[in-house]
N, C-alpha and C. Protein backbone atom coordinates (compact mmCIF):
# COMPACT_ATOMS: atom_id res chain seq x y z
N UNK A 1 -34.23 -21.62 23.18
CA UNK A 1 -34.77 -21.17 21.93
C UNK A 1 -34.23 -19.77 21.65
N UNK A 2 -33.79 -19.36 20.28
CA UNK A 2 -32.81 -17.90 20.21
C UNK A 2 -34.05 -17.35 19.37
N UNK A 3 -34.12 -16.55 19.77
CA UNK A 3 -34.72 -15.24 18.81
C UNK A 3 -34.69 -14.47 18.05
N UNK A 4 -34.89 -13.66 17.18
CA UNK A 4 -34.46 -12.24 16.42
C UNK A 4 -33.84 -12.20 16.93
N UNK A 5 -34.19 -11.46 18.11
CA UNK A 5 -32.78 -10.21 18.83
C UNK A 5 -31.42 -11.04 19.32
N UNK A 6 -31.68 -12.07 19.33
CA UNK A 6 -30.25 -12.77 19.74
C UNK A 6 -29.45 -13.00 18.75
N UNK A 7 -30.00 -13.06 17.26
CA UNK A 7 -29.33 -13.50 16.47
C UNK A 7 -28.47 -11.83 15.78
N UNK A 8 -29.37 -10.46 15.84
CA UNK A 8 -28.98 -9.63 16.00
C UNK A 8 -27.81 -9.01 16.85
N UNK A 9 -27.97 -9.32 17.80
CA UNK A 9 -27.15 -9.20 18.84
C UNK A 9 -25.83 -9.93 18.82
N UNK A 10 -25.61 -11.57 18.23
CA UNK A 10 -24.58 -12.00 17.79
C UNK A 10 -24.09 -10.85 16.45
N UNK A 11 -25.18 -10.84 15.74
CA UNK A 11 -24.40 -10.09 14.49
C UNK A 11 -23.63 -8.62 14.77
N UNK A 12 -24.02 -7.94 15.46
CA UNK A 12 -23.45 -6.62 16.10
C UNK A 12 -22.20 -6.64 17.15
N UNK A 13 -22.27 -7.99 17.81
CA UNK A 13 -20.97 -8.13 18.45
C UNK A 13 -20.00 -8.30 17.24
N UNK A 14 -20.39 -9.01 16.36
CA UNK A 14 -19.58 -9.90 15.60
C UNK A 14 -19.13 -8.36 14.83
N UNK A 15 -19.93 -8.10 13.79
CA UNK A 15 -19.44 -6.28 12.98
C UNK A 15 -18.14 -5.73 14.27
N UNK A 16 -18.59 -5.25 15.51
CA UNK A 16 -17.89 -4.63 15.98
C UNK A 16 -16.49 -5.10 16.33
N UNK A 17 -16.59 -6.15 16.50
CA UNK A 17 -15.18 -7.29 16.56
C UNK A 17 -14.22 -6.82 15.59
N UNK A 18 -14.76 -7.02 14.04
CA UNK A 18 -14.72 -7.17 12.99
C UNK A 18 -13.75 -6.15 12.40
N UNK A 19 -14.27 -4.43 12.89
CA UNK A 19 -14.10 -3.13 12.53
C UNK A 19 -13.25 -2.73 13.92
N UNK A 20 -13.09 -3.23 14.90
CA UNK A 20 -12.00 -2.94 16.32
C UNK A 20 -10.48 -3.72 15.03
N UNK A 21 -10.97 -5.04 15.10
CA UNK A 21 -9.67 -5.86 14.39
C UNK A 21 -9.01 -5.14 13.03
N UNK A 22 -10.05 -4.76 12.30
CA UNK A 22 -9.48 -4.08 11.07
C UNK A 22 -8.57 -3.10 11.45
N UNK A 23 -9.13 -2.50 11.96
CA UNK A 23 -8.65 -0.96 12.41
C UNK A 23 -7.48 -0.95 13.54
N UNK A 24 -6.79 -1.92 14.29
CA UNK A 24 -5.58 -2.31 15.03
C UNK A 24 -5.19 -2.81 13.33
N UNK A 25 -5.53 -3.64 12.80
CA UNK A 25 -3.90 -4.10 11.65
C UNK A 25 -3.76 -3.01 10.91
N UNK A 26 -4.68 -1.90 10.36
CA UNK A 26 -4.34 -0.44 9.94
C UNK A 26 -3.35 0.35 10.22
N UNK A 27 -3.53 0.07 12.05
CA UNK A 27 -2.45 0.91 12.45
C UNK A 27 -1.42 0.82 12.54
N UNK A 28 -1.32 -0.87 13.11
CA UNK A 28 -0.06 -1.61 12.80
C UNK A 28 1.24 -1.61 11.59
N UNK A 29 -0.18 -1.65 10.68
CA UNK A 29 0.16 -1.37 9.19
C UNK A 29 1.12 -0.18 8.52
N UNK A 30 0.17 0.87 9.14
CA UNK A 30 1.12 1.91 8.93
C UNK A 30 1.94 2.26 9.67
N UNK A 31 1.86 1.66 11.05
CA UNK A 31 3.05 2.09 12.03
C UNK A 31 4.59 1.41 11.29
N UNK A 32 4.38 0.54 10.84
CA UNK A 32 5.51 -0.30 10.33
C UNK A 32 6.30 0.51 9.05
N UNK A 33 5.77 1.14 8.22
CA UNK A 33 6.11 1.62 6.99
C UNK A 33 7.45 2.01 7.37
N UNK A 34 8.32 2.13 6.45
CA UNK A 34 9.67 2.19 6.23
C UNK A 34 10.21 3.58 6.38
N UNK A 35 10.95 3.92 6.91
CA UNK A 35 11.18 5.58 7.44
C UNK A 35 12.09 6.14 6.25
N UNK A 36 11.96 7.60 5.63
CA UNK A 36 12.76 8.00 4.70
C UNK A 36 14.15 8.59 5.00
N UNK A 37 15.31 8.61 4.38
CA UNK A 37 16.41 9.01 4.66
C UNK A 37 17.06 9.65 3.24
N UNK A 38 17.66 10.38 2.92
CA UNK A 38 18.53 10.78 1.86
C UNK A 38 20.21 10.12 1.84
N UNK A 39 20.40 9.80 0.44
CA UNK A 39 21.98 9.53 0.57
C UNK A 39 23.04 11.40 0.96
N UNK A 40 24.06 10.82 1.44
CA UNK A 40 25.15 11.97 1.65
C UNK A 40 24.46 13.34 1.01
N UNK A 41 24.81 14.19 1.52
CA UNK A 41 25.83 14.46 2.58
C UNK A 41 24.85 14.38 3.87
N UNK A 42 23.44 14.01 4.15
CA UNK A 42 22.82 13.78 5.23
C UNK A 42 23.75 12.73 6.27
N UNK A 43 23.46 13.51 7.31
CA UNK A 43 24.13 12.31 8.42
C UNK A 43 22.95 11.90 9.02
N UNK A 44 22.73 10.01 9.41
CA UNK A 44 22.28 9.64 9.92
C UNK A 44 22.76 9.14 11.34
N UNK A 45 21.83 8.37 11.95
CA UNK A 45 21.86 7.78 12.98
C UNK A 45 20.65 6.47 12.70
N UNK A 46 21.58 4.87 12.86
CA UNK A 46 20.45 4.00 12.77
C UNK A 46 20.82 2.88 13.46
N UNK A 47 19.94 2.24 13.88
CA UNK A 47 20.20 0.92 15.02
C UNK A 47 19.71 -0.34 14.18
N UNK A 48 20.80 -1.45 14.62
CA UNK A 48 20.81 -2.89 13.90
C UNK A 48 21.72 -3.65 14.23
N UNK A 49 21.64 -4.64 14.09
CA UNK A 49 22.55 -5.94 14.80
C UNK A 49 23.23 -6.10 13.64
N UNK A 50 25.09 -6.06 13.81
CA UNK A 50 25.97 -6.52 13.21
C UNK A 50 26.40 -7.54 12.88
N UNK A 51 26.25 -7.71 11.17
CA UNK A 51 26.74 -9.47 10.92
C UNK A 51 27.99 -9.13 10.30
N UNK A 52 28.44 -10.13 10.03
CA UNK A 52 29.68 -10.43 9.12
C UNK A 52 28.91 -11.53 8.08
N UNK A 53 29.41 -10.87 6.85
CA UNK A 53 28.62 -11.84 5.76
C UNK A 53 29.88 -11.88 4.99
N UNK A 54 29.81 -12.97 3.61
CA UNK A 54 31.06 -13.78 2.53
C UNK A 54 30.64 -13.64 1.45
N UNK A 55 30.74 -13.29 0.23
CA UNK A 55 30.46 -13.00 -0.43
C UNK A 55 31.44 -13.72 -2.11
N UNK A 56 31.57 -13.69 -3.24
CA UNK A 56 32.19 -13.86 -3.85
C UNK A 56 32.89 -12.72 -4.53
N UNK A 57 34.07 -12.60 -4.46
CA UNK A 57 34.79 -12.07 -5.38
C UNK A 57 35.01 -11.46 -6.64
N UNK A 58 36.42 -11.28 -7.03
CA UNK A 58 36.77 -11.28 -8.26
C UNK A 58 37.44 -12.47 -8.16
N UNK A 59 37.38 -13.58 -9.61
CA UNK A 59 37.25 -12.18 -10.89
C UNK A 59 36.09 -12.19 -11.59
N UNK A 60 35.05 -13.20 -11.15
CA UNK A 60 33.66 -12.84 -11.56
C UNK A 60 32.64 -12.74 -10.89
N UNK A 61 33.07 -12.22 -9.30
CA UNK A 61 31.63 -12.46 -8.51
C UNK A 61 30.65 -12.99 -8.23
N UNK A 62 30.62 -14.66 -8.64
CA UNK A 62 29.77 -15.22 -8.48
C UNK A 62 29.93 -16.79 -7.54
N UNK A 63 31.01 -17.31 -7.92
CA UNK A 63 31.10 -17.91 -6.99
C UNK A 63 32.73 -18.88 -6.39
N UNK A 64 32.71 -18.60 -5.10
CA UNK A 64 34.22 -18.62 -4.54
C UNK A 64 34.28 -20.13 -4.96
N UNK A 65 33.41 -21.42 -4.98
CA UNK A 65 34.26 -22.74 -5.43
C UNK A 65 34.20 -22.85 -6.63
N UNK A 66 33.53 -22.12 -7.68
CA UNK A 66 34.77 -22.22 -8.91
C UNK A 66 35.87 -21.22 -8.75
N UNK A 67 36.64 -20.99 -7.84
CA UNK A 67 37.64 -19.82 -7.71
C UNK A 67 37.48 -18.65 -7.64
N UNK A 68 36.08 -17.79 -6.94
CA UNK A 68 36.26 -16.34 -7.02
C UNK A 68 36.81 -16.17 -5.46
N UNK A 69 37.96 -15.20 -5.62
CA UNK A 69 38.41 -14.55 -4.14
C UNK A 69 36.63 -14.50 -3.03
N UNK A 70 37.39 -14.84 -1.63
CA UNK A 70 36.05 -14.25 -1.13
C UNK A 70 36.43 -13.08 -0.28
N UNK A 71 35.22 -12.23 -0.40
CA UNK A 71 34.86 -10.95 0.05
C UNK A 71 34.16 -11.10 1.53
N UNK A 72 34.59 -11.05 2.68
CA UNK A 72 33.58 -10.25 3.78
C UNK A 72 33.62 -9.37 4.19
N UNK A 73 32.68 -8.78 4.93
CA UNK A 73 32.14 -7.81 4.68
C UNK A 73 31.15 -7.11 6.23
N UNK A 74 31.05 -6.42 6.77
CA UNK A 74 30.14 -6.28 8.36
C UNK A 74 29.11 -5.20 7.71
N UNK A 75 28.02 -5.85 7.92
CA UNK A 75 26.64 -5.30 7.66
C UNK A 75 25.95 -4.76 8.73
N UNK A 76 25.25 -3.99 8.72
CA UNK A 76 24.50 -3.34 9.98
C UNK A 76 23.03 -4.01 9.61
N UNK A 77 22.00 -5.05 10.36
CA UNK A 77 20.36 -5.17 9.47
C UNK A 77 19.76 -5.03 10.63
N UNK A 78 18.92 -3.51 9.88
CA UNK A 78 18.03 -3.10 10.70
C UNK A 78 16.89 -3.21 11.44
N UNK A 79 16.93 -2.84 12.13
CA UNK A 79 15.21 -3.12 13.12
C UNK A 79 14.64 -2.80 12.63
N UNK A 80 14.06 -2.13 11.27
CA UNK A 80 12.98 -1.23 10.85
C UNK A 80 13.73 -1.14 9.34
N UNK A 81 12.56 -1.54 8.38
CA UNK A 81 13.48 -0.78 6.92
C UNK A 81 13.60 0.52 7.37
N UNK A 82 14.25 0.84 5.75
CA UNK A 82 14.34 2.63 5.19
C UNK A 82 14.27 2.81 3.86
N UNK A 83 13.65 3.72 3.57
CA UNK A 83 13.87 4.31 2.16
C UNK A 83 14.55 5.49 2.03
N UNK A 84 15.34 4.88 1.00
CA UNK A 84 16.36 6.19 0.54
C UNK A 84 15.88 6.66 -0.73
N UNK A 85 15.98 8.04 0.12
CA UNK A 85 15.55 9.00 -1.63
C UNK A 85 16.49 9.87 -1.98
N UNK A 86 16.77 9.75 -3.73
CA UNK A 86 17.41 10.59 -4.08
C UNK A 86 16.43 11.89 -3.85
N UNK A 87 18.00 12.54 -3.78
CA UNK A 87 17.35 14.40 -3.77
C UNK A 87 17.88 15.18 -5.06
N UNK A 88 17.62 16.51 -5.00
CA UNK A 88 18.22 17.39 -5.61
C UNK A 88 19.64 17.47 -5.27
N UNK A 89 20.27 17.39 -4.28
CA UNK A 89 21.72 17.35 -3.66
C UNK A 89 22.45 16.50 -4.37
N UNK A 90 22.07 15.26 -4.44
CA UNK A 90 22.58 13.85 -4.74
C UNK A 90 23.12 14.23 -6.73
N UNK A 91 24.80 13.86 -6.22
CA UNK A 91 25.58 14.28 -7.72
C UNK A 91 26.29 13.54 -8.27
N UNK A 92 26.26 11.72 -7.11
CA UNK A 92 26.70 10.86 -7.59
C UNK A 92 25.47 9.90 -8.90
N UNK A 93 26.32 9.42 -9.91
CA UNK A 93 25.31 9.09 -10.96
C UNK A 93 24.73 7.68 -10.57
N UNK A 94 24.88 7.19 -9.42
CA UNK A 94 24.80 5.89 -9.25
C UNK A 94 23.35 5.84 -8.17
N UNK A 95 23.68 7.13 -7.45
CA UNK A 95 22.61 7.22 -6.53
C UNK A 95 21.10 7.31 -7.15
N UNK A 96 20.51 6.33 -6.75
CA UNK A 96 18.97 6.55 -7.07
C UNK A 96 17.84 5.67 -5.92
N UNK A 97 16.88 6.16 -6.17
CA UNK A 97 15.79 5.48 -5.17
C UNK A 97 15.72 4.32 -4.62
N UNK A 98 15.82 4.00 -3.40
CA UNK A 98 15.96 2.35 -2.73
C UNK A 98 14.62 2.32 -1.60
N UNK A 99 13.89 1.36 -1.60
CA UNK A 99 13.00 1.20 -1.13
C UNK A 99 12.98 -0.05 -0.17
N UNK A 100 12.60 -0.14 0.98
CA UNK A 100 12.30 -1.03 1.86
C UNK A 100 13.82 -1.58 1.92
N UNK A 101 14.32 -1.38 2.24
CA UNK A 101 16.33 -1.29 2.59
C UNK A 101 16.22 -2.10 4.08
N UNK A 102 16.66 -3.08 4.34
CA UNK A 102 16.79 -4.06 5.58
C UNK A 102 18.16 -4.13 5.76
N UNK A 103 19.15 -4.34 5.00
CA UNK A 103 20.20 -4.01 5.52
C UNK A 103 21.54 -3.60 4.66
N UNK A 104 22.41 -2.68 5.36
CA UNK A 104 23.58 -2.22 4.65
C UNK A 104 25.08 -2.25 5.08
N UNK A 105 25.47 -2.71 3.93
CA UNK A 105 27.15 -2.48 4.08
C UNK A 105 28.18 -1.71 4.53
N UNK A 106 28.69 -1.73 5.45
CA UNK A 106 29.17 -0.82 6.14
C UNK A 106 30.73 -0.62 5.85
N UNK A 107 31.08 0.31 5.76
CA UNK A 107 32.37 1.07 5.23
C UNK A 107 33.15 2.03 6.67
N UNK A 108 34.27 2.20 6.73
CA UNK A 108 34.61 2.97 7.43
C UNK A 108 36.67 3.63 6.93
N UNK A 109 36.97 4.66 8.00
CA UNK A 109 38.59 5.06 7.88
C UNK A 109 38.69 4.69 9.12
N UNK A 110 38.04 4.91 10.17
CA UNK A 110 38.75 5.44 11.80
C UNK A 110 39.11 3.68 12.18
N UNK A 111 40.29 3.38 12.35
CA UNK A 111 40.76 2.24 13.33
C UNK A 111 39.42 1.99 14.59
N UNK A 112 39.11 3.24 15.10
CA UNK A 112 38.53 3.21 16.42
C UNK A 112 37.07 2.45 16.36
N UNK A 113 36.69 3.19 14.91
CA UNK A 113 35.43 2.35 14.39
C UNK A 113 35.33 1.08 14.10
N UNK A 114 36.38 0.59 13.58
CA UNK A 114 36.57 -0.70 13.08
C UNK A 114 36.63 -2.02 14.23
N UNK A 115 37.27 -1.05 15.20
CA UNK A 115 37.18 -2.00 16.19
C UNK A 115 36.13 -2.10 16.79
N UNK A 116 35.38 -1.06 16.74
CA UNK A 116 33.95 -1.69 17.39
C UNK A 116 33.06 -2.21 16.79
N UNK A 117 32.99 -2.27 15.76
CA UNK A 117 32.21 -2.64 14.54
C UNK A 117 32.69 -4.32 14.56
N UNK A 118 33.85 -4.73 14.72
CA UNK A 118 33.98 -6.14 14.73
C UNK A 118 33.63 -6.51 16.10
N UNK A 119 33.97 -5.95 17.17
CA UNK A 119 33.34 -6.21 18.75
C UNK A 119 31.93 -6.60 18.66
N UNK A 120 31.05 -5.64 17.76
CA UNK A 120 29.79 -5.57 18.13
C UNK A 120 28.93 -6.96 16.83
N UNK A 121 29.87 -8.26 16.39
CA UNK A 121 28.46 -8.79 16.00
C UNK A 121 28.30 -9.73 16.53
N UNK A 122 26.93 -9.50 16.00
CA UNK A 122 25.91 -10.30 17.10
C UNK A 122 24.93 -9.09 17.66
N UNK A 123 25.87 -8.07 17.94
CA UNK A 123 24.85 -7.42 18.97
C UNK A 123 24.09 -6.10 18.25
N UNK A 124 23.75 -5.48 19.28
CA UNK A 124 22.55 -4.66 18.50
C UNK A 124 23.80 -3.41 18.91
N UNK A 125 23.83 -2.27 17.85
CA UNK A 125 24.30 -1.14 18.21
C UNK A 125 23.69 0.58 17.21
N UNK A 126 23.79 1.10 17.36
CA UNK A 126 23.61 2.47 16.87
C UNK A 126 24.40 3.21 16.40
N UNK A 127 24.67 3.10 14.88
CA UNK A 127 25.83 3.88 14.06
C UNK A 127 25.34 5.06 13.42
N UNK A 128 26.49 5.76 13.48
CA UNK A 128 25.92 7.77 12.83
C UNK A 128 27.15 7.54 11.52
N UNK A 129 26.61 8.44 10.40
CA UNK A 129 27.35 8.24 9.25
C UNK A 129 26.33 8.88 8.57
N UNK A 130 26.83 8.47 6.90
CA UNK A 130 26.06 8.43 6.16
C UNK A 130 26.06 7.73 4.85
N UNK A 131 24.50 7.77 4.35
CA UNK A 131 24.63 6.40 2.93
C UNK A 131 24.71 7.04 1.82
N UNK A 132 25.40 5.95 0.97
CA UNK A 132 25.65 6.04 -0.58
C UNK A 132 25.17 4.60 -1.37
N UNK A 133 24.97 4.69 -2.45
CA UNK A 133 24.35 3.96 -3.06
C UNK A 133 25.54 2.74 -3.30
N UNK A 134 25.23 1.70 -3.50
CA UNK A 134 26.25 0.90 -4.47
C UNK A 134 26.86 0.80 -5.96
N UNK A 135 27.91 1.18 -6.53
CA UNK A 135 28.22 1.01 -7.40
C UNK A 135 29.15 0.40 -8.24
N UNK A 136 29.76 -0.85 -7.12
CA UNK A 136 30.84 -1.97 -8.10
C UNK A 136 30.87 -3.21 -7.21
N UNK A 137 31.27 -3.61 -7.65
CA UNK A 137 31.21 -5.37 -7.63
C UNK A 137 31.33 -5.43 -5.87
N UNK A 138 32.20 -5.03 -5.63
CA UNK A 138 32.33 -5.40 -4.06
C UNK A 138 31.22 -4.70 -3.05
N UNK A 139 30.41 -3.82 -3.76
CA UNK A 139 29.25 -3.36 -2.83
C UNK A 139 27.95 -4.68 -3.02
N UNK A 140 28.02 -5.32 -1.86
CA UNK A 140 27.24 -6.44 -1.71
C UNK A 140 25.85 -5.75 -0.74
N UNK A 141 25.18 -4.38 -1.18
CA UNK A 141 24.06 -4.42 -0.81
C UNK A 141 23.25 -3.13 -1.58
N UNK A 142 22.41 -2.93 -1.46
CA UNK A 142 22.14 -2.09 -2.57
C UNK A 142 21.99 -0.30 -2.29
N UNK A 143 22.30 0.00 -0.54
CA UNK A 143 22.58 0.91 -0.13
C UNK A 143 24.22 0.29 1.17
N UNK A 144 25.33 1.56 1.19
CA UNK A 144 26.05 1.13 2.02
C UNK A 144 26.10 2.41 3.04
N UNK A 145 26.81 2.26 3.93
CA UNK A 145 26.66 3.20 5.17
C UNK A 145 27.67 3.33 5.27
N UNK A 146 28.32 4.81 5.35
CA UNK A 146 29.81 5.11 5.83
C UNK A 146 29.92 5.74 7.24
N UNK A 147 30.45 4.71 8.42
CA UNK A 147 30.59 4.89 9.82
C UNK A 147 31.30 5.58 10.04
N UNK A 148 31.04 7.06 10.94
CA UNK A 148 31.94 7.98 11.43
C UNK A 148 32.27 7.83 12.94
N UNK A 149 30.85 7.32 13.64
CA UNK A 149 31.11 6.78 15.12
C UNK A 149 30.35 5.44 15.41
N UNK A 150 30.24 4.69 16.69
CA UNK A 150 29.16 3.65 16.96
C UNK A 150 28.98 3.92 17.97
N UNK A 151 28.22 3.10 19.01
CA UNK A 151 27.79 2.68 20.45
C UNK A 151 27.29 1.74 20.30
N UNK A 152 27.26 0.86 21.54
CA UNK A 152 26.92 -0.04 21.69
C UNK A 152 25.19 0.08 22.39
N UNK A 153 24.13 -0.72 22.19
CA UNK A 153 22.24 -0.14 22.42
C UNK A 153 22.16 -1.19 23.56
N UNK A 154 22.35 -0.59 24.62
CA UNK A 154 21.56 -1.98 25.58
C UNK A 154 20.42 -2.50 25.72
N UNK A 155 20.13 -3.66 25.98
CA UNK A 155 18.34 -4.28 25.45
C UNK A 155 18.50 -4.65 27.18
């Protein structure tokens, strides 16, 4: 036979359950939020597994079997978004606010880079550079990353 106090006693376990659980997905919650970064001339450093993605071309970018050239392309997608904020610095007209950014197009000059940048997909690595916004047809992401060095991240 249950009583008041038992039925109390369920209810107070139960609240405290209730307000422990809330309060872990809170934190969770905000632990996750998307980290801020500025485009150029900031140099970053960010870690993500390298794909190679295809894209369509010219001469209308939309799609390679009615005949557009195809475009690929090595993307860095990150472990963690980012948000990019324009600043006061920022003098390109293209650059503006990007939010929750998962992954970007990667650009480079150095031979040395390039080769590791194709070595590394599949795998997880850590590139320093810095981002610029997209502004023509062949930028297939809506922030890109210009690689000055890599490494490879051991798991």
């Amino acid at each position: 036979m249950t009583t008041p106090n038992d039925h109390f006693n369920f209810l107070f376990r139960y609240l405290a359950f209730a307000v422990t659980m809330s309060s872990l997905c809170a934190i969770h919650v905000l632990g996750a939020e998307a980290r801020k970064f500025h485009y150029e001339p900031e140099k970053v450093t960010l870690t993500g597994t390298v794909e190679k993605q295809t894209f369509p071309g010219r001469p209308g970018y939309e799609s390679i079997k009615n005949g557009d050239e195809i475009e690929r392309g090595w993307y860095l997608r990150l472990s963690t978004p980012l948000n990019i904020e324009k600043s006061n610095q920022d003098s390109d007209p293209n650059t503006e606010t990007e939010r929750n950014v998962k992954i970007l197009q990667l650009a480079w000059e150095s031979e040395a880079v390039e080769k590791m940048v194709v070595r590394s997909i599949g795998k997880t690595v850590s590139l320093s550079g810095h981002l610029f916004h997209a502004s023509n047809g062949h930028h297939h992401s809506r922030v890109l990353m210009w690689v000055d060095a890599s490494k490879d991240v051991a798991k």
